[in-house]
C-alpha atoms as a PDB file:
ATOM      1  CA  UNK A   1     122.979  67.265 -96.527  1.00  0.00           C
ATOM      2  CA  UNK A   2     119.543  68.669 -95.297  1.00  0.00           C
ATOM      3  CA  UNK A   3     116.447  66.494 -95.795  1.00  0.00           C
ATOM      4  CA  UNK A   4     113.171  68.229 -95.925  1.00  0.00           C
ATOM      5  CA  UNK A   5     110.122  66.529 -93.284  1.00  0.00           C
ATOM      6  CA  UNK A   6     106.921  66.270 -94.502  1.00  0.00           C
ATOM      7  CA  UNK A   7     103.869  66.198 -92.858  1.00  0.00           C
ATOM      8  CA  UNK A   8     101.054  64.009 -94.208  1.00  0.00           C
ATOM      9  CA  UNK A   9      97.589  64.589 -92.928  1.00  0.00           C
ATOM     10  CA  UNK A  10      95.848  61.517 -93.256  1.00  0.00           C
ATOM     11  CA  UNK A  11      91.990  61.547 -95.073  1.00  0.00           C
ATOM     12  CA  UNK A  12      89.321  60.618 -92.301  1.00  0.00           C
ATOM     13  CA  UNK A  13      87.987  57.530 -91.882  1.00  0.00           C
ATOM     14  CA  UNK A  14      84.095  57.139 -93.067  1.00  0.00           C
ATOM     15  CA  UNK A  15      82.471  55.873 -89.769  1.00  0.00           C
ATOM     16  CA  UNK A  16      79.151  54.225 -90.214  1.00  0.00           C
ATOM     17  CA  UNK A  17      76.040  54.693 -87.772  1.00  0.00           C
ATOM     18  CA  UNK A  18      76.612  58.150 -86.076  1.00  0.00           C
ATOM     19  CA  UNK A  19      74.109  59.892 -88.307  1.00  0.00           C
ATOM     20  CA  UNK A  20      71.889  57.828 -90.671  1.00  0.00           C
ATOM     21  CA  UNK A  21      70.334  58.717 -93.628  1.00  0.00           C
ATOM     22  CA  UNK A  22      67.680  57.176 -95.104  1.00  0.00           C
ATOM     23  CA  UNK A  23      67.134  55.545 -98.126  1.00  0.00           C
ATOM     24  CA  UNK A  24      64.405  57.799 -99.639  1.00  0.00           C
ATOM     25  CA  UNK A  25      67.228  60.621 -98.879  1.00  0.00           C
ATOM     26  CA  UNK A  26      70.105  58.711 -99.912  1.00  0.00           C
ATOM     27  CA  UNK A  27      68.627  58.877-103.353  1.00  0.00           C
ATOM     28  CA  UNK A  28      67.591  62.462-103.248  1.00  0.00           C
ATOM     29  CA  UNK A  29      71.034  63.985-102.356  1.00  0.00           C
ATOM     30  CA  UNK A  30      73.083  61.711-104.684  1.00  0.00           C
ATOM     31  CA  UNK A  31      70.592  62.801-107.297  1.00  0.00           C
ATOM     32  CA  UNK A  32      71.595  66.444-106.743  1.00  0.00           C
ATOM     33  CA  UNK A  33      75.257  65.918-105.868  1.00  0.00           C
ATOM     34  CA  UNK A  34      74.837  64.427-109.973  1.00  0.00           C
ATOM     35  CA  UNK A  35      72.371  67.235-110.908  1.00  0.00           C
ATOM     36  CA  UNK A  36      75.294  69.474-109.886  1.00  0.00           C
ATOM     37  CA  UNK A  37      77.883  67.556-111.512  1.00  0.00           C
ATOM     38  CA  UNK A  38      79.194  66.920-107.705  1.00  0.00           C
ATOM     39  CA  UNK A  39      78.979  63.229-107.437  1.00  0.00           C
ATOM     40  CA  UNK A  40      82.021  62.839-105.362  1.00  0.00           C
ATOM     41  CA  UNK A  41      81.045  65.646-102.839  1.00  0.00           C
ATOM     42  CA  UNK A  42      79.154  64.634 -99.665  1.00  0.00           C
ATOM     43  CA  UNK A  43      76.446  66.570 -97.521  1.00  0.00           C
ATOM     44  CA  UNK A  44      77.174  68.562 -94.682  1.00  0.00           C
ATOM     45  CA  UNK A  45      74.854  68.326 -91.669  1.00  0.00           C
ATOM     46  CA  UNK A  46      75.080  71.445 -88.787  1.00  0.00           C
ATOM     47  CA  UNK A  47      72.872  72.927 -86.247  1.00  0.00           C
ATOM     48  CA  UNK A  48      73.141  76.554 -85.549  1.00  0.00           C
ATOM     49  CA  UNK A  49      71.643  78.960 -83.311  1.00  0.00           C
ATOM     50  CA  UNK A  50      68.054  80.245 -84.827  1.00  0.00           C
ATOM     51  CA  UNK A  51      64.938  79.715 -85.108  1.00  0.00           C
ATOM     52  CA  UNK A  52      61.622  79.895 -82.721  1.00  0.00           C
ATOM     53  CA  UNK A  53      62.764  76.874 -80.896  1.00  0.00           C
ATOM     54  CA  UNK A  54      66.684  77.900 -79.793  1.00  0.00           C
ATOM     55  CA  UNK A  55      68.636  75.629 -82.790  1.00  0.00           C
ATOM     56  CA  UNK A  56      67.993  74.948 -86.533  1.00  0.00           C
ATOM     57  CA  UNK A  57      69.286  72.322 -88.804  1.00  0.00           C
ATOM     58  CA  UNK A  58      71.686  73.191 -92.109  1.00  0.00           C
ATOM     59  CA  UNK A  59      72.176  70.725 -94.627  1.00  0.00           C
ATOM     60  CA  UNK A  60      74.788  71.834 -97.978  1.00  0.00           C
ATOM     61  CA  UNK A  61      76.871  69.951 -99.930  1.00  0.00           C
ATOM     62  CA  UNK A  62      80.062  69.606 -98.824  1.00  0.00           C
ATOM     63  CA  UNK A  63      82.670  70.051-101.859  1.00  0.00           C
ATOM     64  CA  UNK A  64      85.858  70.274-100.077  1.00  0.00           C
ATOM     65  CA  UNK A  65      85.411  67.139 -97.836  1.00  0.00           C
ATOM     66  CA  UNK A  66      86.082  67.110 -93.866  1.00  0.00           C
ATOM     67  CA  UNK A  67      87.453  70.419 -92.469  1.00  0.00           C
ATOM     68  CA  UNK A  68      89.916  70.915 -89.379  1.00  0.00           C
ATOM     69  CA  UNK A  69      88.154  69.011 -86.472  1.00  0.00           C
ATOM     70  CA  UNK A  70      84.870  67.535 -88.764  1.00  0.00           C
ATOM     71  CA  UNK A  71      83.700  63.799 -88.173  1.00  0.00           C
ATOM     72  CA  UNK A  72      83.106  62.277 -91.626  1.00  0.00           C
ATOM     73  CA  UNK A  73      80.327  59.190 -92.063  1.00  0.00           C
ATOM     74  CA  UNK A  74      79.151  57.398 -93.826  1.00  0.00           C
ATOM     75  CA  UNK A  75      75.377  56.247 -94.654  1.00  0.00           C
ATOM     76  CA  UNK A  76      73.316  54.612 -97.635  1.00  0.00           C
ATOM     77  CA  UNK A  77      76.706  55.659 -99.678  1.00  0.00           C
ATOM     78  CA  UNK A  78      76.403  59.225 -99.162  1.00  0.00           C
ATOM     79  CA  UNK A  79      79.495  61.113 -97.034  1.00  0.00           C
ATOM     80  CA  UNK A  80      78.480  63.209 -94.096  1.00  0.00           C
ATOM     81  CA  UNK A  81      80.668  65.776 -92.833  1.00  0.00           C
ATOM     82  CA  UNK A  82      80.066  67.221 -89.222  1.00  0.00           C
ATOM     83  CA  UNK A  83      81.692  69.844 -87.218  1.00  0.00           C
ATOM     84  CA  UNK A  84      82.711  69.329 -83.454  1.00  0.00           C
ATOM     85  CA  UNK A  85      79.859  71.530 -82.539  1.00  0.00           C
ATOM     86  CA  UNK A  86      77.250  69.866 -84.213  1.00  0.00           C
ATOM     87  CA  UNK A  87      77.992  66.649 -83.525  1.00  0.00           C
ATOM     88  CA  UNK A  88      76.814  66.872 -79.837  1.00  0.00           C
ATOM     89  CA  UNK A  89      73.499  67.901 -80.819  1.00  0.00           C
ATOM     90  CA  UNK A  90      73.199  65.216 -83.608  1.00  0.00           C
ATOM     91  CA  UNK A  91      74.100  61.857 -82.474  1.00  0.00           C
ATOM     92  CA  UNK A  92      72.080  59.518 -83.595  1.00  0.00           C
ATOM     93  CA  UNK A  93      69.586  61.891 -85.803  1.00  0.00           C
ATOM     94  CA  UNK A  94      68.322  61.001 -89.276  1.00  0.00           C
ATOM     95  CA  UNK A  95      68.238  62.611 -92.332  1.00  0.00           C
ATOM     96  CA  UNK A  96      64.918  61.734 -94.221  1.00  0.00           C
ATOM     97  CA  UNK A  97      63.884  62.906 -98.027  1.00  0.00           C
ATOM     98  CA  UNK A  98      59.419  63.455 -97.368  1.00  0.00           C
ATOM     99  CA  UNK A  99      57.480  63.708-100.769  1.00  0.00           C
ATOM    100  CA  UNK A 100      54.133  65.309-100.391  1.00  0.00           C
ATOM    101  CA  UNK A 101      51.445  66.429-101.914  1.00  0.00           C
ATOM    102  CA  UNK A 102      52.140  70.175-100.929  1.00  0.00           C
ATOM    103  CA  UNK A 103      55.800  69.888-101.857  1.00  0.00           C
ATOM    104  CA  UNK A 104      59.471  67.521-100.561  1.00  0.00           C
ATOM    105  CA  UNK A 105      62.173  68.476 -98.550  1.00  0.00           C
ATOM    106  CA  UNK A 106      64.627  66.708 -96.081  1.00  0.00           C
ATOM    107  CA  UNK A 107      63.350  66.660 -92.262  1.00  0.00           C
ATOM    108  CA  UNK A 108      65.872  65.449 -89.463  1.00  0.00           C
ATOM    109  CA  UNK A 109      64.942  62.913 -86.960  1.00  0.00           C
ATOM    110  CA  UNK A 110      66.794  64.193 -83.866  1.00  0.00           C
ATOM    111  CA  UNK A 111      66.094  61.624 -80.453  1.00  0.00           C
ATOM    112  CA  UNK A 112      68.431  64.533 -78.446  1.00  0.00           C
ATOM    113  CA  UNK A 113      65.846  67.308 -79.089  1.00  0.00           C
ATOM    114  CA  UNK A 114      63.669  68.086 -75.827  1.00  0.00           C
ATOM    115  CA  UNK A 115      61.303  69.970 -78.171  1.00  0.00           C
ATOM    116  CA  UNK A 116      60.538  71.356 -81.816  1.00  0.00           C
ATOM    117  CA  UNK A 117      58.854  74.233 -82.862  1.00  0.00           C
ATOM    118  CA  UNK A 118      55.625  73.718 -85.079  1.00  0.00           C
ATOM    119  CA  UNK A 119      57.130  74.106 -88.110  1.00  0.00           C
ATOM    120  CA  UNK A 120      59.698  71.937 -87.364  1.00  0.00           C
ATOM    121  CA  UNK A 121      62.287  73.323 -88.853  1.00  0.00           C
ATOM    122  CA  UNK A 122      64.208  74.092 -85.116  1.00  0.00           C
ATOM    123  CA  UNK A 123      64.692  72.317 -81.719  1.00  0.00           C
ATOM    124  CA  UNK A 124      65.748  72.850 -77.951  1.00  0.00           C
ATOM    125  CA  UNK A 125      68.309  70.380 -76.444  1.00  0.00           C
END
């Protein structure tokens, strides 16, 4: 008699506090994630080579939960799914939703970014 193994990969764990998100945010992206009809997805948060500055941010939501080597948090009740790049350059950023009069859009707090470009849409570590 032959029995068959199975191997079970275990979901990851939601930690709190790695990257925050704000509350103003918070209600932006679950707002979209219902817009979309994705209310269980999360939002992934990268950096990438670009930009004037050496790095830019990427933000998308993240249907298919944590890939192969991704940290998963949690903040304000919305899932956050880094990869093991990123998450060097992002420790202990923030993801904030800004409303103004010319227009909104989510900014990232970074305290490991030596400097931004004007626009501030990339960074140098």
């Amino acid at each position: 008699m032959q029995t068959e193994t199975q191997t079970i990969t275990p979901a990851p764990t939601m930690m709190p506090g790695f990257i925050t998100v704000t509350e103003a945010a918070a209600t932006k992206i679950k707002e979209l994630l219902s817009e979309e009809g994705k209310a269980e997805s999360g939002l992934r948060v990268f950096v990438q080579g670009g930009g004037c500055s050496g790095f830019q941010y990427g933000l998308m939501i993240e249907e298919g939960g944590a890939g192969v080597g991704d940290q998963a948090y949690e903040s304000n009740g919305v899932k956050l799914f880094v990869d093991p790049v990123s998450v060097s350059y992002l420790k202990g950023a923030e993801v904030d939703f800004v409303d103004t009069i010319t227009g909104g859009g989510f900014t990232i707090k970074n305290p490991n970014a030596t400097s931004t470009c004007g626009c501030g849409q990339s960074f140098n570590a």
